[in-house]
C-alpha atoms as a PDB file:
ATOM      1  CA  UNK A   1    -124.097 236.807 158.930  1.00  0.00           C
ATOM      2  CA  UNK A   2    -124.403 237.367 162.831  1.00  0.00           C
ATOM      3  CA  UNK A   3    -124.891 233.449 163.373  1.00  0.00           C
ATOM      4  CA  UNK A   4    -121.151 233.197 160.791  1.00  0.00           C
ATOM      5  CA  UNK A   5    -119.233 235.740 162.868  1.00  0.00           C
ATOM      6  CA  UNK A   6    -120.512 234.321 166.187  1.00  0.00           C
ATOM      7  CA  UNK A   7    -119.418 231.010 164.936  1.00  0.00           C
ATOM      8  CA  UNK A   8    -115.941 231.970 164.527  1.00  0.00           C
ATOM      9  CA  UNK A   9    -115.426 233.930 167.731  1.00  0.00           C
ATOM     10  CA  UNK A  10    -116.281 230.846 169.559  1.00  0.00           C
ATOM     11  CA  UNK A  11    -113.901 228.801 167.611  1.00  0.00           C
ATOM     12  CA  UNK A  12    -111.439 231.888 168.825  1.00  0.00           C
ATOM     13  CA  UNK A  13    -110.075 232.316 165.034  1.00  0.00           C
ATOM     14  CA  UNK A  14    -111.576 235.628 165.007  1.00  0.00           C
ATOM     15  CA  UNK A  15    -111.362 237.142 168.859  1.00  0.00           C
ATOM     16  CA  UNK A  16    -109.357 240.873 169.364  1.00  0.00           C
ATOM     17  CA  UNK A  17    -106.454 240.428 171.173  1.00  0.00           C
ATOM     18  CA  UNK A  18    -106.626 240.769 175.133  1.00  0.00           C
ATOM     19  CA  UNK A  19    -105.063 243.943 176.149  1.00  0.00           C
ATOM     20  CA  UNK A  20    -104.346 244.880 172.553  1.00  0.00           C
ATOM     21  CA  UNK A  21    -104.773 248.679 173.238  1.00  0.00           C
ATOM     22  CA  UNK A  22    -100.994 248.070 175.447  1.00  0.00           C
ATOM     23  CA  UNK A  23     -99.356 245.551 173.513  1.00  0.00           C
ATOM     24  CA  UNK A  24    -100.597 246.264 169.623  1.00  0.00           C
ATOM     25  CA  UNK A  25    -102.400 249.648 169.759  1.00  0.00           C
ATOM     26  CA  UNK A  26    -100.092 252.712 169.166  1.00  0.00           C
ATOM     27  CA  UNK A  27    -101.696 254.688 166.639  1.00  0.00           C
ATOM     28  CA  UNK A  28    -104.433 255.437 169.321  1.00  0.00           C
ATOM     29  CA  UNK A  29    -105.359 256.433 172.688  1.00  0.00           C
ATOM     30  CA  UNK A  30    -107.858 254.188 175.164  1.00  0.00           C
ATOM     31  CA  UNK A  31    -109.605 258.192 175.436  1.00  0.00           C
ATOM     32  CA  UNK A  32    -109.675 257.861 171.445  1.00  0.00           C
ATOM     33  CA  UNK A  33    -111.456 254.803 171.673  1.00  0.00           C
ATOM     34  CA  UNK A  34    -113.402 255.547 174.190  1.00  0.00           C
ATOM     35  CA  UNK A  35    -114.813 258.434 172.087  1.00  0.00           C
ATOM     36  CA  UNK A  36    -115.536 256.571 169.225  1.00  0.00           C
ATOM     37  CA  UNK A  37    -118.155 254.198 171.228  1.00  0.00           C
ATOM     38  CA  UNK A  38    -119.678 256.549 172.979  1.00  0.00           C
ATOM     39  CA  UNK A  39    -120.462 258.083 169.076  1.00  0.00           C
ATOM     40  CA  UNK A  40    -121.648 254.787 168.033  1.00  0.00           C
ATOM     41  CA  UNK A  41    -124.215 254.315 171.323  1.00  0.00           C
ATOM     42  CA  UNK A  42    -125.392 257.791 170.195  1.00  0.00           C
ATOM     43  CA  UNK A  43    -125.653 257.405 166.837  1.00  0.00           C
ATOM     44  CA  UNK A  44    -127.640 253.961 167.866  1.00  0.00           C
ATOM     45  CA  UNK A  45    -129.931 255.664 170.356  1.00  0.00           C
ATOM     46  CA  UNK A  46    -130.777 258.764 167.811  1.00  0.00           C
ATOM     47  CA  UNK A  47    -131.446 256.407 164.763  1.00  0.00           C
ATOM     48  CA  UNK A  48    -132.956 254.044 166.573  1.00  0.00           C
ATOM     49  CA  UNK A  49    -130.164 251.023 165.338  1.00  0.00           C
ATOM     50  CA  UNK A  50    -130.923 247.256 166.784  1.00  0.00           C
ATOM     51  CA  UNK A  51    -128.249 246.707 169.607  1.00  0.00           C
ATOM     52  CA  UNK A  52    -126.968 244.163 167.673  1.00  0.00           C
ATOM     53  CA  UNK A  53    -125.817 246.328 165.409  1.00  0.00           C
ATOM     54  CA  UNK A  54    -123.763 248.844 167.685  1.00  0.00           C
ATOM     55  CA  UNK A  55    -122.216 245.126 169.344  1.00  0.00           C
ATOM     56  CA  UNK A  56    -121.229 244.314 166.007  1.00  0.00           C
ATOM     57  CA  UNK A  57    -119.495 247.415 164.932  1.00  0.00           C
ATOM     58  CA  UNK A  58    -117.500 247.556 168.085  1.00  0.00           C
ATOM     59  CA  UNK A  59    -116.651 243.691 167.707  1.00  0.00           C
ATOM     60  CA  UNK A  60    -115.333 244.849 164.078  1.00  0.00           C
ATOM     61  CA  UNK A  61    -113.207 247.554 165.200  1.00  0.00           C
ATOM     62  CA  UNK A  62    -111.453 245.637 168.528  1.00  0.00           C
ATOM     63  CA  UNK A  63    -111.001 242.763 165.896  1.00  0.00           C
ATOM     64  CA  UNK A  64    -109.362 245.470 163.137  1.00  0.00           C
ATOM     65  CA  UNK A  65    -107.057 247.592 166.017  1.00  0.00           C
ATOM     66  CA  UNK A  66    -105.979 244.319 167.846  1.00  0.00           C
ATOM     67  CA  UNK A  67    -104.629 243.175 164.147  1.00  0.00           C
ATOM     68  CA  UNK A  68    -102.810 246.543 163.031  1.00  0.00           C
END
């Protein structure tokens, strides 16, 4: 699955938008954001999550607000 999604971020089908939290974002703040990762690195760190995994998730979210 990692290997599939890396795949199509090269091929740039897949990548967030660049600035998207100025130009898509308005349903949430960068301090919003910034809250939710620092959740995820904890939540990482305490359950003892591969770094992949946290990467990932953030990669999944950028890629959901840059679309909505």
């Amino acid at each position: 699955m990692y290997k599939h999604l890396h795949k199509l971020e090269v091929e740039g089908k897949n990548r967030p938008l660049c600035g998207y939290m100025e130009k898509v974002q308005n349903c949430i703040s960068e301090h919003m954001l910034e809250v939710l990762v620092d959740w995820l690195v904890e939540l990482v760190e305490e359950y003892k999550f591969v770094s992949n995994t946290l990467y990932l998730t953030i990669s999944y979210i950028d890629r959901y607000l840059s679309n909505s």
